[in-house]
Protein backbone atom coordinates (compact mmCIF):
# COMPACT_ATOMS: atom_id res chain seq x y z
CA UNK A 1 5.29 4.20 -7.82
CA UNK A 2 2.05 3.59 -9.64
CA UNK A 3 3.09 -0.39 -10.28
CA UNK A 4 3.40 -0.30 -6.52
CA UNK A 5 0.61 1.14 -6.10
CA UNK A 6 -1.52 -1.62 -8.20
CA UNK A 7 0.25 -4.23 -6.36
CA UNK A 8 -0.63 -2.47 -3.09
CA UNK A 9 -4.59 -2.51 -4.65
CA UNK A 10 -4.15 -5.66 -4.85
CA UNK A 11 -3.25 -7.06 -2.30
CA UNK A 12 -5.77 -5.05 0.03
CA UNK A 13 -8.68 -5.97 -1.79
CA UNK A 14 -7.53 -9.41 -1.61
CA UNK A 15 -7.42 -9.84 2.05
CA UNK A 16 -10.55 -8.16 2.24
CA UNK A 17 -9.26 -4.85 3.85
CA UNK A 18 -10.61 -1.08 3.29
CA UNK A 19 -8.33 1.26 2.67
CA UNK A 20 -8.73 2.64 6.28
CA UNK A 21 -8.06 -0.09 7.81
CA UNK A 22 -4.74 -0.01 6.21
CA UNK A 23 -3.82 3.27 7.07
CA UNK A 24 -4.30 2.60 10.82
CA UNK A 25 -2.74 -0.44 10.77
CA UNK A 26 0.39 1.89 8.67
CA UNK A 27 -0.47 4.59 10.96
CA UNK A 28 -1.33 6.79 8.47
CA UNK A 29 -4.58 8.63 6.79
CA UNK A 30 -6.95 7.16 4.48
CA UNK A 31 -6.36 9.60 1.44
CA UNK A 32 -2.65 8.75 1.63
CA UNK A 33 -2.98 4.88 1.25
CA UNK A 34 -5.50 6.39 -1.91
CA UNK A 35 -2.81 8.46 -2.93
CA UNK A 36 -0.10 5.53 -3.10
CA UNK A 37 -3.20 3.20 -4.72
CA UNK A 38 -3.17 5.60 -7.49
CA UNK A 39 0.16 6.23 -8.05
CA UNK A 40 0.27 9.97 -6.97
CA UNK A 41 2.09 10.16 -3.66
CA UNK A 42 5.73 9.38 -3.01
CA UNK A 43 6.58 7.05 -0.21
CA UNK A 44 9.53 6.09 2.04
CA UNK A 45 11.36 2.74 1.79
CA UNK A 46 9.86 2.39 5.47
CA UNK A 47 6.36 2.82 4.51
CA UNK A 48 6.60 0.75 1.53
CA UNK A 49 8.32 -2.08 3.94
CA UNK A 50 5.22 -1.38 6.44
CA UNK A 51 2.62 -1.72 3.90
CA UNK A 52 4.04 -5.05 2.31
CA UNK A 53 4.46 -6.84 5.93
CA UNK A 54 0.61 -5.63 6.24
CA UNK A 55 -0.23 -6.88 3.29
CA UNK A 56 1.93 -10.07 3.30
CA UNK A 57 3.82 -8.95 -0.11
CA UNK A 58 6.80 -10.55 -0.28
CA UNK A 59 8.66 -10.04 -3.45
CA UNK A 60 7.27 -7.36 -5.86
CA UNK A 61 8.69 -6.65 -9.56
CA UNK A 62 8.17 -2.82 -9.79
CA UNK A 63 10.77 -2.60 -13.18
């Protein structure tokens, strides 16, 4: 999770987004989006899906 997590970074910072603004548009908290930036909290396959259509990541290489 912690490439996903940089790629997540990523793209946020790139669209000019704060991490709160994020989790309400994931419905979640701010600390978890943190915790998923840094590679220390595990996510669903739903909440990754949610964050990339949020984020507009379309193909990510997390091998």
């Amino acid at each position: 999770f912690h490439k996903f997590g940089r790629v997540i970074k990523e793209a946020r910072i790139g669209k000019g987004l704060s991490q709160k603004q994020v989790a309400l548009a994931v419905r979640m908290k701010q600390p978890d989006i943190s915790g998923i930036e840094e590679g220390k909290k595990n996510i669903t396959l739903f909440t990754m899906i949610r964050l990339c259509k949020i984020l507009g990541i379309k193909k990510i290489d997390i091998s």
